[in-house]
PDB file of N, CA and C in Angstrom:
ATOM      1  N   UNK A   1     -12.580  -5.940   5.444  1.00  0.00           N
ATOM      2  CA  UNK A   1     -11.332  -6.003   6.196  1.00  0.00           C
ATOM      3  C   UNK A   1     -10.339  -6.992   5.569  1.00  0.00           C
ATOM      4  N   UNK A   2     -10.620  -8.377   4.819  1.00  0.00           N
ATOM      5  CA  UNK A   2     -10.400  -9.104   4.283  1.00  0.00           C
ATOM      6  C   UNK A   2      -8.961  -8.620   3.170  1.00  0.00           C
ATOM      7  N   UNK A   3      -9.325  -7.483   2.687  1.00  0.00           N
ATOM      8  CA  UNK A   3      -8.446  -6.519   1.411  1.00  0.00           C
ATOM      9  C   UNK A   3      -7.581  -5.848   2.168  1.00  0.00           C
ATOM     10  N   UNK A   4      -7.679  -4.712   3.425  1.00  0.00           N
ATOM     11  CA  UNK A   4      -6.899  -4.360   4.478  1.00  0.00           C
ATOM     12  C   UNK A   4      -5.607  -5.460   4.675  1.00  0.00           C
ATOM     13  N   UNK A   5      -6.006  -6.718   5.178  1.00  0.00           N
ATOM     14  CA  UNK A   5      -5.205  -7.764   6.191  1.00  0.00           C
ATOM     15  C   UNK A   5      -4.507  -7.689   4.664  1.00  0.00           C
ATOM     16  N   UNK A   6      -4.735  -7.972   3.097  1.00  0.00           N
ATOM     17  CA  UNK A   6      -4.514  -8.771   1.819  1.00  0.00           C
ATOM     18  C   UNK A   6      -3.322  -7.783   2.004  1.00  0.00           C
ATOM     19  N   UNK A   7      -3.495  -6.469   1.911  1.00  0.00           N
ATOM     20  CA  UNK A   7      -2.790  -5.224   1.365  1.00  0.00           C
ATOM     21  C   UNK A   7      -1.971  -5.107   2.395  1.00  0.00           C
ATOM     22  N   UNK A   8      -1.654  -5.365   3.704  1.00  0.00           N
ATOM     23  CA  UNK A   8      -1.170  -5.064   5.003  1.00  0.00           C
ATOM     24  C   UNK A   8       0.537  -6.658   4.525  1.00  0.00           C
ATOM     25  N   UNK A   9      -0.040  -7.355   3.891  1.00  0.00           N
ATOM     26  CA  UNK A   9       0.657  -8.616   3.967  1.00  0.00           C
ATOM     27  C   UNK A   9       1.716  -8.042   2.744  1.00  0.00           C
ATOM     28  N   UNK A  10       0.877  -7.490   1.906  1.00  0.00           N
ATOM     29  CA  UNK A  10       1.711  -7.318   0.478  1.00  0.00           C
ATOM     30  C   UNK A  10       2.968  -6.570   0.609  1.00  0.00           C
ATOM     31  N   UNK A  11       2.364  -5.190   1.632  1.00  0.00           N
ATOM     32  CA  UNK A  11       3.672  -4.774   2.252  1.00  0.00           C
ATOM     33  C   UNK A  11       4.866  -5.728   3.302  1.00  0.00           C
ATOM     34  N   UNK A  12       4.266  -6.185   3.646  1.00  0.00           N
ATOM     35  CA  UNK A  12       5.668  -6.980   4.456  1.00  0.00           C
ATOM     36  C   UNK A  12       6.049  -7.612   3.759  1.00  0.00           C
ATOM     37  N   UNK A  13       5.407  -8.602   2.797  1.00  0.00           N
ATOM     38  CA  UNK A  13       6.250  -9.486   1.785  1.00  0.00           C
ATOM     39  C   UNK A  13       7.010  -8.731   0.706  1.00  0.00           C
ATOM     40  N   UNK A  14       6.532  -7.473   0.076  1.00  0.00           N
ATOM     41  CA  UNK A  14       7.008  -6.869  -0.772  1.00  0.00           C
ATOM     42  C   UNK A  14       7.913  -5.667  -0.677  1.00  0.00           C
ATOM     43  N   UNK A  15       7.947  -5.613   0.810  1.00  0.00           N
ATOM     44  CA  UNK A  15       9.302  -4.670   1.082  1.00  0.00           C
ATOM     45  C   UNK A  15      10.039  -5.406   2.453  1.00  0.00           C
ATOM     46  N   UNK A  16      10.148  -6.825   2.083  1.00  0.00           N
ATOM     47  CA  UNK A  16      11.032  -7.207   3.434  1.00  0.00           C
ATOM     48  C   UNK A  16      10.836  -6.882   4.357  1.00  0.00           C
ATOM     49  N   UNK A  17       9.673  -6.731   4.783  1.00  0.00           N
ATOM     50  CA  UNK A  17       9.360  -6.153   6.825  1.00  0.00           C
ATOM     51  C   UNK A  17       9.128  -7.095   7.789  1.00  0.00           C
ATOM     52  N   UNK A  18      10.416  -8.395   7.662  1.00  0.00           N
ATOM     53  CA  UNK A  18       9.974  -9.759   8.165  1.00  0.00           C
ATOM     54  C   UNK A  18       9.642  -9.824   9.673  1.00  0.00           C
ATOM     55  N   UNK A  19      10.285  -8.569  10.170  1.00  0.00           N
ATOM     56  CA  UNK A  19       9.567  -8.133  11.894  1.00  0.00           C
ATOM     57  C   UNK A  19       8.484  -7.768  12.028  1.00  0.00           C
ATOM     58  N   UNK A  20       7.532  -7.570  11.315  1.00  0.00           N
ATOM     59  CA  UNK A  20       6.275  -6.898  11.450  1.00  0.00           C
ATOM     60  C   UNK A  20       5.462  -7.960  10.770  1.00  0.00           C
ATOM     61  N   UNK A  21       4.260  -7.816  11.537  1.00  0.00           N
ATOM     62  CA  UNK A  21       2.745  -8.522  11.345  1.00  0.00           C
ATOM     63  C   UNK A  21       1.924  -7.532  10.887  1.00  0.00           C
ATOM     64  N   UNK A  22       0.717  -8.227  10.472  1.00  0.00           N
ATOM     65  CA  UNK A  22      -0.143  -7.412   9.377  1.00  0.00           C
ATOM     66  C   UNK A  22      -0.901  -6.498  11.083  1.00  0.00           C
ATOM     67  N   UNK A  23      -0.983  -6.841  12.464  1.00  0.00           N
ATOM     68  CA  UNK A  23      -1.257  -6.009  13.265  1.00  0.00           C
ATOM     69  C   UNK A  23      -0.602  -4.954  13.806  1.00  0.00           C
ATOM     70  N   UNK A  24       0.657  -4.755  13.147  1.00  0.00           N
ATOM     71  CA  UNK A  24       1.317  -4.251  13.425  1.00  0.00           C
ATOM     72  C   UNK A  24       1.223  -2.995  12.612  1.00  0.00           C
ATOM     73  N   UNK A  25       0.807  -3.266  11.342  1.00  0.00           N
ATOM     74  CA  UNK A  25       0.545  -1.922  10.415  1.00  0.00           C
ATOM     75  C   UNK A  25      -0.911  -1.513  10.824  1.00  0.00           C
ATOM     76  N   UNK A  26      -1.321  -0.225  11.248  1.00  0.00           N
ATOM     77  CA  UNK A  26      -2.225   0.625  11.617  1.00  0.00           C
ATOM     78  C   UNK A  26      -3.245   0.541  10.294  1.00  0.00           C
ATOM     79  N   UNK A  27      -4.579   0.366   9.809  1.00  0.00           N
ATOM     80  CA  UNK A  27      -5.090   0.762   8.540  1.00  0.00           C
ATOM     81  C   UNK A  27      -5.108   2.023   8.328  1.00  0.00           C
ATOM     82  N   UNK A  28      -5.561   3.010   8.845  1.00  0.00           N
ATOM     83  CA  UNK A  28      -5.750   4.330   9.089  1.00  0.00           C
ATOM     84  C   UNK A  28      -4.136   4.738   9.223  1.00  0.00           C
ATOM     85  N   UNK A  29      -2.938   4.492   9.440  1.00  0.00           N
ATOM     86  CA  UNK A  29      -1.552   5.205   9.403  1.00  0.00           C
ATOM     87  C   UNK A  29      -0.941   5.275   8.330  1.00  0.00           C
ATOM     88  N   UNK A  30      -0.358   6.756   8.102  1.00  0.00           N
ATOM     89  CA  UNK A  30       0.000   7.206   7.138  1.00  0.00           C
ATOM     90  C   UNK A  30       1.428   6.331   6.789  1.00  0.00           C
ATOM     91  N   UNK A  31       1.223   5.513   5.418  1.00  0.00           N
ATOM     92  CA  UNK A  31       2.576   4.842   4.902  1.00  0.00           C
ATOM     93  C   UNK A  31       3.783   5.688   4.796  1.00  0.00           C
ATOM     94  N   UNK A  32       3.699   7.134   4.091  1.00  0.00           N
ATOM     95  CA  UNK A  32       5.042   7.830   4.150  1.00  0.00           C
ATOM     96  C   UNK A  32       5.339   9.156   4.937  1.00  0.00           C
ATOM     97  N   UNK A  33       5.158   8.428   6.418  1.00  0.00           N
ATOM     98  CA  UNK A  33       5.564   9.711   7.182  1.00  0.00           C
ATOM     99  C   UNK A  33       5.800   8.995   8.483  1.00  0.00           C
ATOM    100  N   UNK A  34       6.878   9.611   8.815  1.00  0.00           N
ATOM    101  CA  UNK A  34       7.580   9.171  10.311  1.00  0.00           C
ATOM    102  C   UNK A  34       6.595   8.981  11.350  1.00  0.00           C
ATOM    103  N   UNK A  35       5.395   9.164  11.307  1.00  0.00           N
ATOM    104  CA  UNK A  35       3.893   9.017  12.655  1.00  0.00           C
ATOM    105  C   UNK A  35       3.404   7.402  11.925  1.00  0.00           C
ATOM    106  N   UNK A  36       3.428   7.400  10.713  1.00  0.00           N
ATOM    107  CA  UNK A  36       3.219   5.571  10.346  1.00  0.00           C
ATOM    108  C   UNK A  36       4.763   4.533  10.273  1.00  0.00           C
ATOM    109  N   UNK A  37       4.618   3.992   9.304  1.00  0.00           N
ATOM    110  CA  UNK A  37       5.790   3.546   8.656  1.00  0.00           C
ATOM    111  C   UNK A  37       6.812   3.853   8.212  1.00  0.00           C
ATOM    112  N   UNK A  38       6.411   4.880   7.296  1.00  0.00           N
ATOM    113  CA  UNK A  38       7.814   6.040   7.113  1.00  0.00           C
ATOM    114  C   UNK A  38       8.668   5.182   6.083  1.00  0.00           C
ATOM    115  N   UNK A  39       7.649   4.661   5.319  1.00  0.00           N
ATOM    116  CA  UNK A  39       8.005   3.837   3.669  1.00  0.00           C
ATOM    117  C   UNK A  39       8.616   5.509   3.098  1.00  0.00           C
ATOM    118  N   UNK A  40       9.581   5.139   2.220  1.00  0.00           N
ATOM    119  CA  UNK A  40      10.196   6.342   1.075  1.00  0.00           C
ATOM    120  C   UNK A  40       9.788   6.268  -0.308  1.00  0.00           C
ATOM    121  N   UNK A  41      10.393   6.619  -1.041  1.00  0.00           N
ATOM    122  CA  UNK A  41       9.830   7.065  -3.002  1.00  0.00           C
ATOM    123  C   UNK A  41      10.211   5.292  -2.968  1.00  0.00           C
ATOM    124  N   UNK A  42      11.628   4.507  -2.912  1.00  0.00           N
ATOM    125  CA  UNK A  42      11.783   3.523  -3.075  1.00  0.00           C
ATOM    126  C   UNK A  42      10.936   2.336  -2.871  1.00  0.00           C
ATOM    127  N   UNK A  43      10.147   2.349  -2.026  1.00  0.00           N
ATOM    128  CA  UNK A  43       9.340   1.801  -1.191  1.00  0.00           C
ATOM    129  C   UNK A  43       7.840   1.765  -1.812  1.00  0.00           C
ATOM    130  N   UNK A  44       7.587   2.968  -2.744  1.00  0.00           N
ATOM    131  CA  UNK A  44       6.667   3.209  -3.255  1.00  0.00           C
ATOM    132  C   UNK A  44       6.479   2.954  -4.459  1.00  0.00           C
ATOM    133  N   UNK A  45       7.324   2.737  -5.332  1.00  0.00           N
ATOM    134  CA  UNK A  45       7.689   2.136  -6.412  1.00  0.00           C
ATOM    135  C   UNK A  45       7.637   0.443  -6.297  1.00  0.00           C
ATOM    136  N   UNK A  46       8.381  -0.273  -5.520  1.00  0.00           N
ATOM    137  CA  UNK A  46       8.364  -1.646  -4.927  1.00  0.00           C
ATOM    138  C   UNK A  46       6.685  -2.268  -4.889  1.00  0.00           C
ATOM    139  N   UNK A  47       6.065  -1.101  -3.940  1.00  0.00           N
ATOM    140  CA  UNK A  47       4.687  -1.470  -3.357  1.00  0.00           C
ATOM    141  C   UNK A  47       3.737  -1.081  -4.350  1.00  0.00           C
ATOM    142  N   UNK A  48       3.883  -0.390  -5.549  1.00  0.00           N
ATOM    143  CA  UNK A  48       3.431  -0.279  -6.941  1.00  0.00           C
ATOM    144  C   UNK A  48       3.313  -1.170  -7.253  1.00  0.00           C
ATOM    145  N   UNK A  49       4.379  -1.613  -7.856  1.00  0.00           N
ATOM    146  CA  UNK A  49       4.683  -2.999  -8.653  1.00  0.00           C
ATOM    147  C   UNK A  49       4.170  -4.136  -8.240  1.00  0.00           C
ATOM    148  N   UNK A  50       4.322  -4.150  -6.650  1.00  0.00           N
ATOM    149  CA  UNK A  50       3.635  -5.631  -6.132  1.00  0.00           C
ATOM    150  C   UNK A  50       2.255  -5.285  -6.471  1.00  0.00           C
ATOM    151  N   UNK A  51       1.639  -4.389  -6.213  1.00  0.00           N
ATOM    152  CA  UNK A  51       0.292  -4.246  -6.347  1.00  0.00           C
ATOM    153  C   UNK A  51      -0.438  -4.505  -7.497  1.00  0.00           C
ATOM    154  N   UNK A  52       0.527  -4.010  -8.606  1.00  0.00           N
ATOM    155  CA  UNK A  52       0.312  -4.186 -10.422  1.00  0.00           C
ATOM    156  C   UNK A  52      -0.428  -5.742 -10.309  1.00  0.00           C
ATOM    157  N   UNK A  53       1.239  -6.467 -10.241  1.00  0.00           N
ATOM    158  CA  UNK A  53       0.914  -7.453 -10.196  1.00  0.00           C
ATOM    159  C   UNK A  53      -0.350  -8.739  -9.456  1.00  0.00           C
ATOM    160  N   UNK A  54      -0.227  -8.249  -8.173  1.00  0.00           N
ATOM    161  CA  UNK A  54      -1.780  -9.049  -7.139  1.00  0.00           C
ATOM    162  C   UNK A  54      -2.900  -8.652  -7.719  1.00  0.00           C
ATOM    163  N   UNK A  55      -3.087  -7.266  -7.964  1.00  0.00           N
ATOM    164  CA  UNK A  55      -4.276  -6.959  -8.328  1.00  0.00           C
ATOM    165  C   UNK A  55      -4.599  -6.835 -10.300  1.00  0.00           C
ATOM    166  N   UNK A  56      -3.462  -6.901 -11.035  1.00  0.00           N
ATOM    167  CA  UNK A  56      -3.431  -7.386 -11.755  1.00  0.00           C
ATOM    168  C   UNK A  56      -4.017  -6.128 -12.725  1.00  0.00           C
ATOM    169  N   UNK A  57      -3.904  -4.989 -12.541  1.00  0.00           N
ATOM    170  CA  UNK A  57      -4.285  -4.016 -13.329  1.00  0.00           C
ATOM    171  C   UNK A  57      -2.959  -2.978 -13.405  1.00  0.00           C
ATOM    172  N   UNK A  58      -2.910  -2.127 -14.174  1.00  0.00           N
ATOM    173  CA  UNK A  58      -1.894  -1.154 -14.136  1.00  0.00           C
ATOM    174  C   UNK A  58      -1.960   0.724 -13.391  1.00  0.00           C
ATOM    175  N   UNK A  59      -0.905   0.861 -12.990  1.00  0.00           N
ATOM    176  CA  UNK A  59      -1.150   2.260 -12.105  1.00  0.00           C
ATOM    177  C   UNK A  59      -0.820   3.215 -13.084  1.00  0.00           C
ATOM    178  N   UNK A  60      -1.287   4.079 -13.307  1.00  0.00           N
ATOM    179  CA  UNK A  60      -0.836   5.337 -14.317  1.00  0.00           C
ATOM    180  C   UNK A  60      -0.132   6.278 -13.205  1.00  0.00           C
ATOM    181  N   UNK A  61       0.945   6.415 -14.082  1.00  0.00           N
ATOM    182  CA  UNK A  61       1.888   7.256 -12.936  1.00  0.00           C
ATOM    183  C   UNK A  61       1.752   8.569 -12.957  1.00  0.00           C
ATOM    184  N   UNK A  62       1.205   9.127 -13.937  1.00  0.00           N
ATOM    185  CA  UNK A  62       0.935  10.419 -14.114  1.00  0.00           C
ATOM    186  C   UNK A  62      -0.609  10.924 -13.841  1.00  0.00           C
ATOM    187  N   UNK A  63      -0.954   9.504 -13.127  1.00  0.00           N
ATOM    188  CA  UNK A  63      -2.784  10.122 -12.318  1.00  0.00           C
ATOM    189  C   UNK A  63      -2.248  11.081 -11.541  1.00  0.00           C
ATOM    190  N   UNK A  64      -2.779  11.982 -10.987  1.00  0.00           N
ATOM    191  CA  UNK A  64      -2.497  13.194 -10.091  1.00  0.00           C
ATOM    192  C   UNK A  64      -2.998  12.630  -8.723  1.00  0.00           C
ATOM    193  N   UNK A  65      -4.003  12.004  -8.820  1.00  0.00           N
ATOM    194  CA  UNK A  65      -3.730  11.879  -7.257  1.00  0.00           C
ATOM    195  C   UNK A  65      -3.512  10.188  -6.768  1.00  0.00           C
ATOM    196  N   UNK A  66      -2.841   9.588  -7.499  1.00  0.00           N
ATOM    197  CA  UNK A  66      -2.014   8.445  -7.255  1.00  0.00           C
ATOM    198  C   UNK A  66      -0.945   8.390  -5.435  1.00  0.00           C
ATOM    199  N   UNK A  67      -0.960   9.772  -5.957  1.00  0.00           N
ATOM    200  CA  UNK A  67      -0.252   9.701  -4.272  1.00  0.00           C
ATOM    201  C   UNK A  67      -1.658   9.291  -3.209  1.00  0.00           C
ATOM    202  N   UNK A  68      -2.309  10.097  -3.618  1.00  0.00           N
ATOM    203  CA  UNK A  68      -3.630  10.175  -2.175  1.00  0.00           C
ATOM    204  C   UNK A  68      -3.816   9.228  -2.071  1.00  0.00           C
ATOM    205  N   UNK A  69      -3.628   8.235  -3.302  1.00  0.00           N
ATOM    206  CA  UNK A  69      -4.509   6.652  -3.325  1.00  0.00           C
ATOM    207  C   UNK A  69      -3.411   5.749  -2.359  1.00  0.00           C
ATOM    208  N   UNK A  70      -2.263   6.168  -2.399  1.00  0.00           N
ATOM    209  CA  UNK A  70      -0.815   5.533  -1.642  1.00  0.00           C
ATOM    210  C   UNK A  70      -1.073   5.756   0.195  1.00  0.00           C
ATOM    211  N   UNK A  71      -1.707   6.686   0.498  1.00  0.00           N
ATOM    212  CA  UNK A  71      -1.655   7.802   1.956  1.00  0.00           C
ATOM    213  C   UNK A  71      -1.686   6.438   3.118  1.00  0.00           C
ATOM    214  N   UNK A  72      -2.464   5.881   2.957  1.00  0.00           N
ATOM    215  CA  UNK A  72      -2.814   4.626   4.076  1.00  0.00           C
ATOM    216  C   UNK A  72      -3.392   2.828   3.384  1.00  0.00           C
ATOM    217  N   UNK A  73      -3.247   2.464   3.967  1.00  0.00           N
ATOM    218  CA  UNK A  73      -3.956   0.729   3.750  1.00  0.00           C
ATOM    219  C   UNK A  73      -5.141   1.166   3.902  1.00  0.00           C
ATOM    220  N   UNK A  74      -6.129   2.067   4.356  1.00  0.00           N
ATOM    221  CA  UNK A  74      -7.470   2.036   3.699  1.00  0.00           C
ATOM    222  C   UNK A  74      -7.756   2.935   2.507  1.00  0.00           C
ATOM    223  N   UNK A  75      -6.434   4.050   2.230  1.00  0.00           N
ATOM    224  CA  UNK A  75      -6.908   4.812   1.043  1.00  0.00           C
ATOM    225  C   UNK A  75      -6.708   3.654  -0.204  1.00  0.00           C
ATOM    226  N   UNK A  76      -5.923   2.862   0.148  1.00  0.00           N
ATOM    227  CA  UNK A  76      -4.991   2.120  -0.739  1.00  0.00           C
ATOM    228  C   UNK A  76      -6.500   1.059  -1.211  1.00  0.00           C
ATOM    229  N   UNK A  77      -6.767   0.684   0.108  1.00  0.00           N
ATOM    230  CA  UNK A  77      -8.205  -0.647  -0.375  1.00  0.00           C
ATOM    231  C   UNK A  77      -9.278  -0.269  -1.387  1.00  0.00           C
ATOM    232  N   UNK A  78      -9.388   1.290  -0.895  1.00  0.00           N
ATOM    233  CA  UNK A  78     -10.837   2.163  -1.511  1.00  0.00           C
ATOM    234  C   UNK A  78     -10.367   2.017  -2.667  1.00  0.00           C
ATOM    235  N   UNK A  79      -9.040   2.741  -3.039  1.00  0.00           N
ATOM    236  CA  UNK A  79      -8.872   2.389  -4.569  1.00  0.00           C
ATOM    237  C   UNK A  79      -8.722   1.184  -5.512  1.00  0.00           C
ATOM    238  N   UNK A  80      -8.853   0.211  -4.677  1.00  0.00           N
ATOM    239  CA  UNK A  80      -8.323  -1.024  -5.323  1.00  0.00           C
ATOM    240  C   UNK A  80      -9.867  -1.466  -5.297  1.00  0.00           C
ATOM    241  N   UNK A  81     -10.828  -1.121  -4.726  1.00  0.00           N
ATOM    242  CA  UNK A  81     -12.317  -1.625  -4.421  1.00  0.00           C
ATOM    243  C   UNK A  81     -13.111  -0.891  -5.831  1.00  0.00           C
ATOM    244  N   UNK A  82     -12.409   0.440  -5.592  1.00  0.00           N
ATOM    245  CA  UNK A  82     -13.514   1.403  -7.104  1.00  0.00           C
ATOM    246  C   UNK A  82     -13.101   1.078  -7.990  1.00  0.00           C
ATOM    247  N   UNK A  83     -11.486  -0.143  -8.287  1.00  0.00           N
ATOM    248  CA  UNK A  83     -11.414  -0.173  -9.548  1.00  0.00           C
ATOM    249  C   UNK A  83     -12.162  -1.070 -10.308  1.00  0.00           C
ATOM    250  N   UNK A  84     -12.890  -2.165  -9.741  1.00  0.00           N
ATOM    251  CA  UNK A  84     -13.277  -3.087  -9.962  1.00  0.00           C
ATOM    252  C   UNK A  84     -15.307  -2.816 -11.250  1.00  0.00           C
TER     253      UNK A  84
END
């Protein structure tokens, strides 16, 4: 859960969401769709980059399912857990 709360923070710090707490983001809710957050392409690019950087490895943009790995704060952890 520890990586969840890590990844939940990265978004508020890394896309300005200074109204929202890391309880406030759902783990299981979908980041780009109006039923979660309803982050955009802009948003996804931003939350790339922060991620590059924290986790300190690089995203290949042309992985195919780079999106799936984006879908939620737990698809997002799993991938950041198998990269290791």
């Amino acid at each position: 859960m520890e990586l969840e709360n890590q990844l939940k923070q990265l978004i508020i710090d890394s896309l300005a969401l200074e109204d929202m707490t890391i309880e406030d983001i759902e783990t299981e809710a979908p980041l780009f769709s109006e039923d979660g957050l309803g982050l955009d392409s802009v948003d996804a690019l931003e939350l790339g980059l922060a991620i590059q950087k924290a986790f300190n490895f690089q995203l290949e943009s042309e992985q195919q399912n780079l999106r799936q790995h984006f879908e939620s704060v737990a698809t997002l952890a799993e991938f950041i857990r198998n990269r290791g």
